[in-house]
C-alpha atoms as a PDB file:
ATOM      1  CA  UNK A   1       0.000   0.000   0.000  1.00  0.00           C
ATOM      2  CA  UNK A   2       1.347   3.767  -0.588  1.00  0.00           C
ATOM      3  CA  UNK A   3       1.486   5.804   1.844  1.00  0.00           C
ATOM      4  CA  UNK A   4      -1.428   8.278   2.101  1.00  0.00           C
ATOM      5  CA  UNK A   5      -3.164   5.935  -0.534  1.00  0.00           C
ATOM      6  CA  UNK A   6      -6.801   4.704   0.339  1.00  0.00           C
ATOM      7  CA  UNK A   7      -6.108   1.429   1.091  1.00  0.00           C
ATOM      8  CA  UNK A   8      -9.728   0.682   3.425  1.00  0.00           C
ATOM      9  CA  UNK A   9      -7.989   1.934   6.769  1.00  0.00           C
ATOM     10  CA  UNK A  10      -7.778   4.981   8.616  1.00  0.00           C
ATOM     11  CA  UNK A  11      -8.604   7.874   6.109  1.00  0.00           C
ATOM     12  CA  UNK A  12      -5.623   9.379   7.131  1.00  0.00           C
ATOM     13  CA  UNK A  13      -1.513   8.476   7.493  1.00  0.00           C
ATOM     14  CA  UNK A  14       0.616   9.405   9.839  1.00  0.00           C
ATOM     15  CA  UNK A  15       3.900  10.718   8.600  1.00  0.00           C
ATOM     16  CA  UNK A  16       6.243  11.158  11.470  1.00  0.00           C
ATOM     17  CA  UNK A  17       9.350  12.002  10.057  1.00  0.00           C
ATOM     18  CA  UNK A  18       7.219  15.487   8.784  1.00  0.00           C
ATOM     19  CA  UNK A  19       5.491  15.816  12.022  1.00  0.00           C
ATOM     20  CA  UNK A  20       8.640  15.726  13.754  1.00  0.00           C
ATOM     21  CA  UNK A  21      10.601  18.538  11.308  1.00  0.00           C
ATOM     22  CA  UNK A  22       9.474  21.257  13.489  1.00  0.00           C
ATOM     23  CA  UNK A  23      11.461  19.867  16.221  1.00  0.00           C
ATOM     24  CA  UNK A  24      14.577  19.574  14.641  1.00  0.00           C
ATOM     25  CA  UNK A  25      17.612  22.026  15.911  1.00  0.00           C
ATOM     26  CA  UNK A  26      17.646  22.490  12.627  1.00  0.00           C
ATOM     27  CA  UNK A  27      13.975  23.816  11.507  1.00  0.00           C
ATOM     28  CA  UNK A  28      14.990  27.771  11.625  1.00  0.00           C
ATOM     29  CA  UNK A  29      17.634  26.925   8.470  1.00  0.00           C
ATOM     30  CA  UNK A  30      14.410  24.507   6.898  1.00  0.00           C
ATOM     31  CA  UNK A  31      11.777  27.178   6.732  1.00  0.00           C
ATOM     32  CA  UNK A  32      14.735  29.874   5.746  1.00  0.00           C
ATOM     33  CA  UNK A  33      15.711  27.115   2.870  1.00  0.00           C
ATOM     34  CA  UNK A  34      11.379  27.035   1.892  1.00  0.00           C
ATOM     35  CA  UNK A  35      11.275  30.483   2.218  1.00  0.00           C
ATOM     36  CA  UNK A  36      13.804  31.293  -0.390  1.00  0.00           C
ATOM     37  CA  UNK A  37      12.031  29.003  -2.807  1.00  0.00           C
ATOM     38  CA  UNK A  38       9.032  30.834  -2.404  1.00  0.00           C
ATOM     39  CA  UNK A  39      10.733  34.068  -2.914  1.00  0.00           C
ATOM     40  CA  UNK A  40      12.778  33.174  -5.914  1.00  0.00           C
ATOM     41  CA  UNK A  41       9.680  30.809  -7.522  1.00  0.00           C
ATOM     42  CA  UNK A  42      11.466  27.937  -6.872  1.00  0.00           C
ATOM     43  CA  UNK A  43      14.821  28.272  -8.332  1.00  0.00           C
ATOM     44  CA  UNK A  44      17.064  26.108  -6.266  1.00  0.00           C
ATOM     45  CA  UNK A  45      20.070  27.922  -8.085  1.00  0.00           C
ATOM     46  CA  UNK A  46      19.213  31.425  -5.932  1.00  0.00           C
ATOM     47  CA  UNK A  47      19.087  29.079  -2.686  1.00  0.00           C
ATOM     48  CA  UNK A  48      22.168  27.010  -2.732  1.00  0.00           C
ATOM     49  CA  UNK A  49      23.185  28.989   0.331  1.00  0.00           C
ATOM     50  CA  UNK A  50      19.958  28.143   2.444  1.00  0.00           C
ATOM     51  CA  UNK A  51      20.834  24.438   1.211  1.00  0.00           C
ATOM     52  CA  UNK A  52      24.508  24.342   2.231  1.00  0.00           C
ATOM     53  CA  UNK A  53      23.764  25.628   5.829  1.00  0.00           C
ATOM     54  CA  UNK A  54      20.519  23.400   6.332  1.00  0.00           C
ATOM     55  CA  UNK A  55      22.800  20.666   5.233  1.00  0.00           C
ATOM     56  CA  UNK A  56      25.645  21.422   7.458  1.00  0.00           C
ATOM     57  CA  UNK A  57      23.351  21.816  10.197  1.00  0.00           C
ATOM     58  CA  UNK A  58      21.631  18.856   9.802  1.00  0.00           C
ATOM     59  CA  UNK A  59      24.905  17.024   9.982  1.00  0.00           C
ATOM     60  CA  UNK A  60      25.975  18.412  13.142  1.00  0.00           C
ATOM     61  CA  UNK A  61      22.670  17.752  14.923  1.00  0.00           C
ATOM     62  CA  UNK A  62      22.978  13.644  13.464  1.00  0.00           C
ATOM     63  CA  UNK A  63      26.733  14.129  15.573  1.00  0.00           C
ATOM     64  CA  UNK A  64      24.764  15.654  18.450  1.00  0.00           C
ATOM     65  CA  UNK A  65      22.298  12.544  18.370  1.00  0.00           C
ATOM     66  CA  UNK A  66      24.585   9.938  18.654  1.00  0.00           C
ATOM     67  CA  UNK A  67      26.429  11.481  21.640  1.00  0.00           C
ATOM     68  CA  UNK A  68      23.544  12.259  23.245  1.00  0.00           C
ATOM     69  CA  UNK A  69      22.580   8.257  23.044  1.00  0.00           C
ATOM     70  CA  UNK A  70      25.905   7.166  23.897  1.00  0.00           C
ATOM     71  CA  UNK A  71      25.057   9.597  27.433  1.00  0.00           C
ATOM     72  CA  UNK A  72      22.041   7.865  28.039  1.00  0.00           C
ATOM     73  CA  UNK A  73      23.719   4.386  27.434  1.00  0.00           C
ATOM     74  CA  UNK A  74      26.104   5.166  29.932  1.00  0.00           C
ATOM     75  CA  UNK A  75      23.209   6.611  32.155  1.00  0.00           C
ATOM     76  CA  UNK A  76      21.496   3.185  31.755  1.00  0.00           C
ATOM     77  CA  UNK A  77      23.817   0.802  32.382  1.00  0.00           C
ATOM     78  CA  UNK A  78      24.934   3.136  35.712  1.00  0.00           C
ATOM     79  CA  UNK A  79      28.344   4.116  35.104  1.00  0.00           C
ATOM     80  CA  UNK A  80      29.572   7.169  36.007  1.00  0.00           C
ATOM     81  CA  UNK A  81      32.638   8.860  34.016  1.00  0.00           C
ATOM     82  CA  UNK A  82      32.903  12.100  35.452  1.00  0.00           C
END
């Protein structure tokens, strides 16, 4: 089945990867990056800056995940480094 598609159950999908874009460290640099597009009728050429610094952003909040669940492993398993 496709997602969104009307396959018989619940008239509506859940998409949580969208739902959850507005809580990314990263959403000021997304809606900058949309809001360029809107401006310049979508010609990705005039927003290759917006794209660059969403991208690099993104990438540093993916490093900031991972150490942030290593943490919490540690937390779990109760050992204290510090």
């Amino acid at each position: 089945m496709e997602p969104g598609g009307g396959g018989g159950g619940s008239s509506t999908q859940s998409y949580p990867s969208a739902a959850r874009i507005s809580d990314s460290l990263c959403y000021p640099q997304y809606t900058a990056s949309l809001k360029c597009l809107e401006e310049f009728n979508s010609d990705k050429s005039k927003c290759q800056e917006h794209f660059d610094v969403y991208k690099e952003c993104k990438k540093k909040e993916a490093v900031f995940a991972k150490e942030l669940s290593l943490v919490e492993a540690i937390e779990m398993i109760g050992l204290n480094l510090l």
